[in-house]
Every structure is written in C-alpha cells, then in structure tokens.
C-alpha atoms as a PDB file:
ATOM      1  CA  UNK A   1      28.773 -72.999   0.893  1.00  0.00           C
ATOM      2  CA  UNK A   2      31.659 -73.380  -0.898  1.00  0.00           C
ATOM      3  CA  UNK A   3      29.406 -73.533  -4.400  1.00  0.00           C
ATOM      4  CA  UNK A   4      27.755 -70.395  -3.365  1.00  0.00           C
ATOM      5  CA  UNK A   5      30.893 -68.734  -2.880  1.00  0.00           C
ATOM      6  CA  UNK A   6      32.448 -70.353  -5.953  1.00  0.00           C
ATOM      7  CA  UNK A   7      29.378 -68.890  -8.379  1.00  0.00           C
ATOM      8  CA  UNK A   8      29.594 -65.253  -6.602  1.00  0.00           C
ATOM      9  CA  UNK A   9      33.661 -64.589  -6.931  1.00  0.00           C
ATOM     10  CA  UNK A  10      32.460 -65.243 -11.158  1.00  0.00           C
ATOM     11  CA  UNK A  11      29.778 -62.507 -10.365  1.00  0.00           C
ATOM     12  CA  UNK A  12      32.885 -59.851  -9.434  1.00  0.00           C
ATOM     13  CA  UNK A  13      34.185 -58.077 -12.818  1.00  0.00           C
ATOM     14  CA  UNK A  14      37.165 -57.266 -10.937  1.00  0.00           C
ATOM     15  CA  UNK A  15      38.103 -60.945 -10.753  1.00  0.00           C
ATOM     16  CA  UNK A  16      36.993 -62.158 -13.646  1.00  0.00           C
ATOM     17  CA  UNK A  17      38.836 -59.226 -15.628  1.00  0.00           C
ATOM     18  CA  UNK A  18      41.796 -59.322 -13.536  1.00  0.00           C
ATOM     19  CA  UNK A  19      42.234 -63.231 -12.618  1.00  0.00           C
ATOM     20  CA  UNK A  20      40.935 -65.093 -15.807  1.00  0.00           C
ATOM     21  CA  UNK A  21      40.665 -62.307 -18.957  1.00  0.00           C
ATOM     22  CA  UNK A  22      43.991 -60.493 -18.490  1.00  0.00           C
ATOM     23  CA  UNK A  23      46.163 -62.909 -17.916  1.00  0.00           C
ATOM     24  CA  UNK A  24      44.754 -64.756 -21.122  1.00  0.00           C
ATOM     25  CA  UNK A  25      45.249 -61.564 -23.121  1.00  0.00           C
ATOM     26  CA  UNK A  26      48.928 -61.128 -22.051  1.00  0.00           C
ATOM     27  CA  UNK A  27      49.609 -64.731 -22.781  1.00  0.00           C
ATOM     28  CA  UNK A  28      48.024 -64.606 -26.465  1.00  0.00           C
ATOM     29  CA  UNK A  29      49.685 -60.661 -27.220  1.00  0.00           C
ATOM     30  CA  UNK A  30      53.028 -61.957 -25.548  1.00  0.00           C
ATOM     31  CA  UNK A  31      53.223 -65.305 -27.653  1.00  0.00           C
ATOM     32  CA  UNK A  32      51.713 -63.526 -30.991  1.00  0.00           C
ATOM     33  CA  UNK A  33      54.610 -60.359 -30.499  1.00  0.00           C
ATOM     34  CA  UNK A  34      57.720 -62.449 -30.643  1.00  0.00           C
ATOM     35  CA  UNK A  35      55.695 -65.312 -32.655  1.00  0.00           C
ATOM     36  CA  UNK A  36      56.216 -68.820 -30.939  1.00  0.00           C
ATOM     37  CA  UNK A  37      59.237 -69.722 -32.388  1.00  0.00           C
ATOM     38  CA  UNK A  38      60.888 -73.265 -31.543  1.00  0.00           C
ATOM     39  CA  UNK A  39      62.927 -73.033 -28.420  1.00  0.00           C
ATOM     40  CA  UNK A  40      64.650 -76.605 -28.286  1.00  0.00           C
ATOM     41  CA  UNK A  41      63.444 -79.654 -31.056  1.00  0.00           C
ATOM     42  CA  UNK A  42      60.318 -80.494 -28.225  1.00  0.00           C
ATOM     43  CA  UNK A  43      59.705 -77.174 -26.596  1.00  0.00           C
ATOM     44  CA  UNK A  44      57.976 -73.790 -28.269  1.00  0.00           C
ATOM     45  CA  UNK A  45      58.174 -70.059 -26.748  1.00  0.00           C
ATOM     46  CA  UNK A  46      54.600 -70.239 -25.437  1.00  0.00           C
ATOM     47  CA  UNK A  47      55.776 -73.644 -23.537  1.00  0.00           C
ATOM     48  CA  UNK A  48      58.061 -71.878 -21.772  1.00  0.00           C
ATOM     49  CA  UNK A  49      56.014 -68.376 -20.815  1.00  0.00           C
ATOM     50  CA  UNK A  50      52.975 -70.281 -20.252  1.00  0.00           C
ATOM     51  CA  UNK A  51      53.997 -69.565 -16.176  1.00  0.00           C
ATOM     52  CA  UNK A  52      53.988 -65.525 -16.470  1.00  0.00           C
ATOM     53  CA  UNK A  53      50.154 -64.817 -17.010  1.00  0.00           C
ATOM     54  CA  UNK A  54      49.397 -67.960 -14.977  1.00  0.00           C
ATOM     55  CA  UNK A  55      51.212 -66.047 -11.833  1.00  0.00           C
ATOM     56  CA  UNK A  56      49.955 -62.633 -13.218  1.00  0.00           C
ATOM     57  CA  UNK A  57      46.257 -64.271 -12.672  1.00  0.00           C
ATOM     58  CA  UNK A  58      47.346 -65.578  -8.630  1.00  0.00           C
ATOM     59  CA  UNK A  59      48.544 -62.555  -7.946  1.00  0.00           C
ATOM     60  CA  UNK A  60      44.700 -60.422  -9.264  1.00  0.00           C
ATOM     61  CA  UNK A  61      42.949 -63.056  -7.682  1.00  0.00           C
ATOM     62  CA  UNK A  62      44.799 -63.919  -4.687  1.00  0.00           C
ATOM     63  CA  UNK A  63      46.268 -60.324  -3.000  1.00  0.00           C
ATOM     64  CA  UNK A  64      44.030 -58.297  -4.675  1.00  0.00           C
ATOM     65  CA  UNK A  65      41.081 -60.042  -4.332  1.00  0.00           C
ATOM     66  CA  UNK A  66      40.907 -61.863  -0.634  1.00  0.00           C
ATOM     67  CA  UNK A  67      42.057 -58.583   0.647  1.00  0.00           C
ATOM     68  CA  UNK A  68      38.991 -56.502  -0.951  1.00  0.00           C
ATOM     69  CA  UNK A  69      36.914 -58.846   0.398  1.00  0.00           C
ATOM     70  CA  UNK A  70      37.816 -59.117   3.750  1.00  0.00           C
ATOM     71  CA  UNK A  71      37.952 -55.626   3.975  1.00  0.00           C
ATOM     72  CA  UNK A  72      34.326 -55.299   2.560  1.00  0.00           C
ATOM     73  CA  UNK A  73      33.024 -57.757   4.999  1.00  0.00           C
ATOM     74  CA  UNK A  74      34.745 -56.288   7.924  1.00  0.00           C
ATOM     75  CA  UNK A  75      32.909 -52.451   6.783  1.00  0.00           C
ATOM     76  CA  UNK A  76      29.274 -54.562   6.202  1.00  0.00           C
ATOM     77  CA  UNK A  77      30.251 -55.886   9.602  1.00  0.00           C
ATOM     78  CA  UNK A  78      28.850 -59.443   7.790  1.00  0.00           C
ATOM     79  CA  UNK A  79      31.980 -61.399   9.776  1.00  0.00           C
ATOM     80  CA  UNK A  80      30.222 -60.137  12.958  1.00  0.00           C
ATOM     81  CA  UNK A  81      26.692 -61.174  11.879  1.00  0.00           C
ATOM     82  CA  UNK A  82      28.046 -64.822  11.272  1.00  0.00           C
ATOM     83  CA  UNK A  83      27.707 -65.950  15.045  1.00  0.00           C
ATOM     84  CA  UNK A  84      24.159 -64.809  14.610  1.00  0.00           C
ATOM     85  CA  UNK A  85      23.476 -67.340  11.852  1.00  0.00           C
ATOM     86  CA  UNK A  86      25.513 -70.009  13.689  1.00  0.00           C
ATOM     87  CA  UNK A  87      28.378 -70.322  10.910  1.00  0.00           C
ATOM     88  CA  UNK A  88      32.207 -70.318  11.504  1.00  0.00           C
ATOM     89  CA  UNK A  89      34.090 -68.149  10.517  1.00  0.00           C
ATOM     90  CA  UNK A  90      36.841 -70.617  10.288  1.00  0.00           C
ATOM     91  CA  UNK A  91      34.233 -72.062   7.913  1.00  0.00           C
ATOM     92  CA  UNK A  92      33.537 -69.158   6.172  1.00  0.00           C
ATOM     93  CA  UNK A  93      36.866 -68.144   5.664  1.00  0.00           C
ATOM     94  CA  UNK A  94      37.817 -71.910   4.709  1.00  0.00           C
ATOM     95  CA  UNK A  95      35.245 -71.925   1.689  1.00  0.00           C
ATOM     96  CA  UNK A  96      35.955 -68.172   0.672  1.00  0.00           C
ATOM     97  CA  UNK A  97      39.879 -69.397   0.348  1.00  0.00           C
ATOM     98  CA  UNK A  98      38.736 -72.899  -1.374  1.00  0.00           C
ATOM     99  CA  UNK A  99      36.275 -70.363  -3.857  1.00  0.00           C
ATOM    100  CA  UNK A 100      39.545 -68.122  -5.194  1.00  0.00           C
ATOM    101  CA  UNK A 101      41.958 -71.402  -5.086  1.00  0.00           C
ATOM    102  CA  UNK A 102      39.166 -72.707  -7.685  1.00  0.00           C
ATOM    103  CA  UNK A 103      39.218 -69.350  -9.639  1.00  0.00           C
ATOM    104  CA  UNK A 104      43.159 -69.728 -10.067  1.00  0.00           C
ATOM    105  CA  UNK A 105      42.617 -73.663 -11.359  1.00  0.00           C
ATOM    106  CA  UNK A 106      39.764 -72.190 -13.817  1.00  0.00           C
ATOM    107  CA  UNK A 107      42.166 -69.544 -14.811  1.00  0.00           C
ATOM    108  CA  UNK A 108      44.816 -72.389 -15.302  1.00  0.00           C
ATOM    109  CA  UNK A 109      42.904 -74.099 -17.161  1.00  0.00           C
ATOM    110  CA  UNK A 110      42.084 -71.603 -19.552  1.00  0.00           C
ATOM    111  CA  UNK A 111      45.050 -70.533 -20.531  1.00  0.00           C
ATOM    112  CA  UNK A 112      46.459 -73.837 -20.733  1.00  0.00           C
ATOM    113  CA  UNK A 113      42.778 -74.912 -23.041  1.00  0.00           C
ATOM    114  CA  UNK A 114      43.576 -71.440 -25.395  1.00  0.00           C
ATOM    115  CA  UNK A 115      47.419 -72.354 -25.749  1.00  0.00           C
ATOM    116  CA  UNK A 116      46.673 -75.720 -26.288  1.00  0.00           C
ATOM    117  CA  UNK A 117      44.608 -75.075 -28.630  1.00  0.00           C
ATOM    118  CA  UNK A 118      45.958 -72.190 -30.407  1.00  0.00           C
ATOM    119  CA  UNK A 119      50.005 -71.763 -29.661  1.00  0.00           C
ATOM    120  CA  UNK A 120      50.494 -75.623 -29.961  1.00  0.00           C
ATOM    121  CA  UNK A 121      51.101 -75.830 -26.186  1.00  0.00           C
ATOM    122  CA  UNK A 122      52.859 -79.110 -25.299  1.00  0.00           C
ATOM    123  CA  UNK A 123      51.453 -80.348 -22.089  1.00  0.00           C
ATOM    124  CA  UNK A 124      53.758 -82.489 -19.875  1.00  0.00           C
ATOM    125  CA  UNK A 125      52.648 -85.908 -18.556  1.00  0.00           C
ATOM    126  CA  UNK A 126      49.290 -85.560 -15.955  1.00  0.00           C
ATOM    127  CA  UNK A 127      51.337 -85.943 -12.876  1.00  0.00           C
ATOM    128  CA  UNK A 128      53.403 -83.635 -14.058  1.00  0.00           C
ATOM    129  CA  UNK A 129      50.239 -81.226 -14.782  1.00  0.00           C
ATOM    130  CA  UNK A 130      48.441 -82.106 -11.292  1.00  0.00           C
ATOM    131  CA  UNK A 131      51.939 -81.425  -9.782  1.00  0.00           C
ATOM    132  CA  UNK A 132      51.902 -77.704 -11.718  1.00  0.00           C
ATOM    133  CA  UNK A 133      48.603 -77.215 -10.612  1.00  0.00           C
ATOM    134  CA  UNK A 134      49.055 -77.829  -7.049  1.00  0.00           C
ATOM    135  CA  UNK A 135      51.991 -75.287  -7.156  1.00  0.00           C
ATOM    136  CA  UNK A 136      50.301 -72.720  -8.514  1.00  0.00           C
ATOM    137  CA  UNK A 137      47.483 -73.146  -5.205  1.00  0.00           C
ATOM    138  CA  UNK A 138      50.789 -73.242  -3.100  1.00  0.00           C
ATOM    139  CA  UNK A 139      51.935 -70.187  -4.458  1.00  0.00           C
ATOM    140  CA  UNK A 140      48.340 -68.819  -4.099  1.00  0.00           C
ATOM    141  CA  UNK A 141      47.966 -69.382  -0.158  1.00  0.00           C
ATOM    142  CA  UNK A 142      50.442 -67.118   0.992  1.00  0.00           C
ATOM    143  CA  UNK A 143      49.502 -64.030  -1.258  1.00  0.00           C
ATOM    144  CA  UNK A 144      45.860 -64.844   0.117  1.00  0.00           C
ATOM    145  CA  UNK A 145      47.691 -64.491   3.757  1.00  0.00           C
ATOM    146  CA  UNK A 146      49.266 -61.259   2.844  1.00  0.00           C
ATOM    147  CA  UNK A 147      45.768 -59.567   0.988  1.00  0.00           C
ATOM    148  CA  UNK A 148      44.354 -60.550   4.444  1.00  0.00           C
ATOM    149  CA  UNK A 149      47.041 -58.580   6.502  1.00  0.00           C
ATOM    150  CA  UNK A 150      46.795 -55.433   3.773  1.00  0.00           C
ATOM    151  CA  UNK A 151      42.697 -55.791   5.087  1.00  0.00           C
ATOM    152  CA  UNK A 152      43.873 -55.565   9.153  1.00  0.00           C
ATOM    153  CA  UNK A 153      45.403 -52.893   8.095  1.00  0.00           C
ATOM    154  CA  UNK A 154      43.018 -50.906   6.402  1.00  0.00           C
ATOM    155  CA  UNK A 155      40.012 -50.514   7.771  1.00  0.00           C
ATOM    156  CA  UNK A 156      38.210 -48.266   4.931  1.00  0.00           C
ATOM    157  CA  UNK A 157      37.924 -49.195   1.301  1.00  0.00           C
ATOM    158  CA  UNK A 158      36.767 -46.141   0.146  1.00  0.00           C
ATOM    159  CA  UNK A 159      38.335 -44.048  -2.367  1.00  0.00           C
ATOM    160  CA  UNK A 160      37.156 -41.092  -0.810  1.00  0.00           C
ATOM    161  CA  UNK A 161      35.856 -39.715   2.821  1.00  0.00           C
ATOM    162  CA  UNK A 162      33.648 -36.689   3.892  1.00  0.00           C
ATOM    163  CA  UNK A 163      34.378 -37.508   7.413  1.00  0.00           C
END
C-alpha cells in the first residue's frame, strides 16, 4: 500500500513542483547568485545553505500537501468508504505519512546528488548523513500534524462555491 501511495504522490504536479523541483531551483539560483565562495579552508557557501531549500521542500510537501489530501478524501468521502473495503484507516493514514516522508528523502537526495555534483558539496561522514536525514523526517512529522488540523478545519477545498 505504501508503494501505491509512494508512485501516486509522484503523479501530483503540485508535489513534485513544489517538494522536489523548487527547492532544487532555489538551491542552484541561490548558490550561482552569490557564487560558492569558500566559507572556512573545508567548508563552501552551498555547504552551508544546503538546509534552506531542503526545509523549503518539507514544508510544500509536508503542510501543504497532507493537508490537501486529507481534505480531498474527507469531500470524496473515500476515508468513509475504507471500512467498506476492510482497511484501517490507521493504516491508511500510516502509509499516506510513510509515502510524503519518502518524497522529502527523494527530495534530499536530489539536492544533495545536484550539489554534489555540481557546487562541490562536501558531504559529512554517513552517520552524520543518516543522522541529517532522519532530522529532516522529524522536522517533517509535525508540519504533517498541523496540514492535518488546517484539513479539520476546512471542510471545502474549493476555490469557489455556487451554494
């Protein structure tokens, strides 16, 4: 389920733009405007702004993104036809979360592959990449919490109404 859910958040141009393309584009405009000049004798600019489009991406994909869909599932009423189907939603909910933590990894990844290969991107020692990593999906989780309050609290996601 969690594959499924994995290959339709790539499917949404909204995340893809937002979460993986944008935050690429302000990391190679940023680094290119000021020119990655040498910060300390081991460190360039783009080592040390590599964190800015990386948290520009969580922030598209996490808030922006769990909230629309929530809010779309709630109006297809899809979260009532689970029980129907005899899936969780604790399960569901658990592999849609899993799906955009996996979006902001691929989005880590890259922008670190594009400044590695491009900006001369030093990259620190793995556990000290794993440990980045796995703070960037703990600063995920509670944006995903808040996009799913925003949803509770509106109902319609329509631009417009007639009603």
């Amino acid at each position: 389920m969690m594959w499924l859910s994995f290959k339709q958040k790539l499917r949404n141009p909204f995340l893809v733009l937002g979460g993986l393309i944008v935050p690429l584009l302000i990391f190679i405009t940023r680094v290119n405007a000021v020119g990655n000049y040498q910060v300390r004798p081991d460190q360039n600019f783009s080592d040390l702004y590599i964190a800015v489009p990386l948290m520009s991406g969580i922030l598209a994909i996490a808030l922006l993104g769990m909230s629309i869909l929530l809010a779309q599932r709630q109006n297809d009423a899809v979260i009532r036809r689970l029980k129907y189907f005899g899936i969780s939603k604790i399960t569901y909910f658990l592999s849609e979360m899993v799906a955009y933590l996996g979006l902001v990894v691929l989005g880590m990844i890259i922008t670190t592959t594009v400044g590695v290969i491009f900006f001369k991107l030093h990259l620190p020692a793995i556990f000290n990449l794993l440990s980045l990593m796995l703070h960037l999906i703990y600063a995920g989780l509670p944006f995903m919490l808040l996009g799913i309050l925003i949803a509770q609290l509106v109902k319609k996601n329509k631009l417009y109404s007639y009603s």
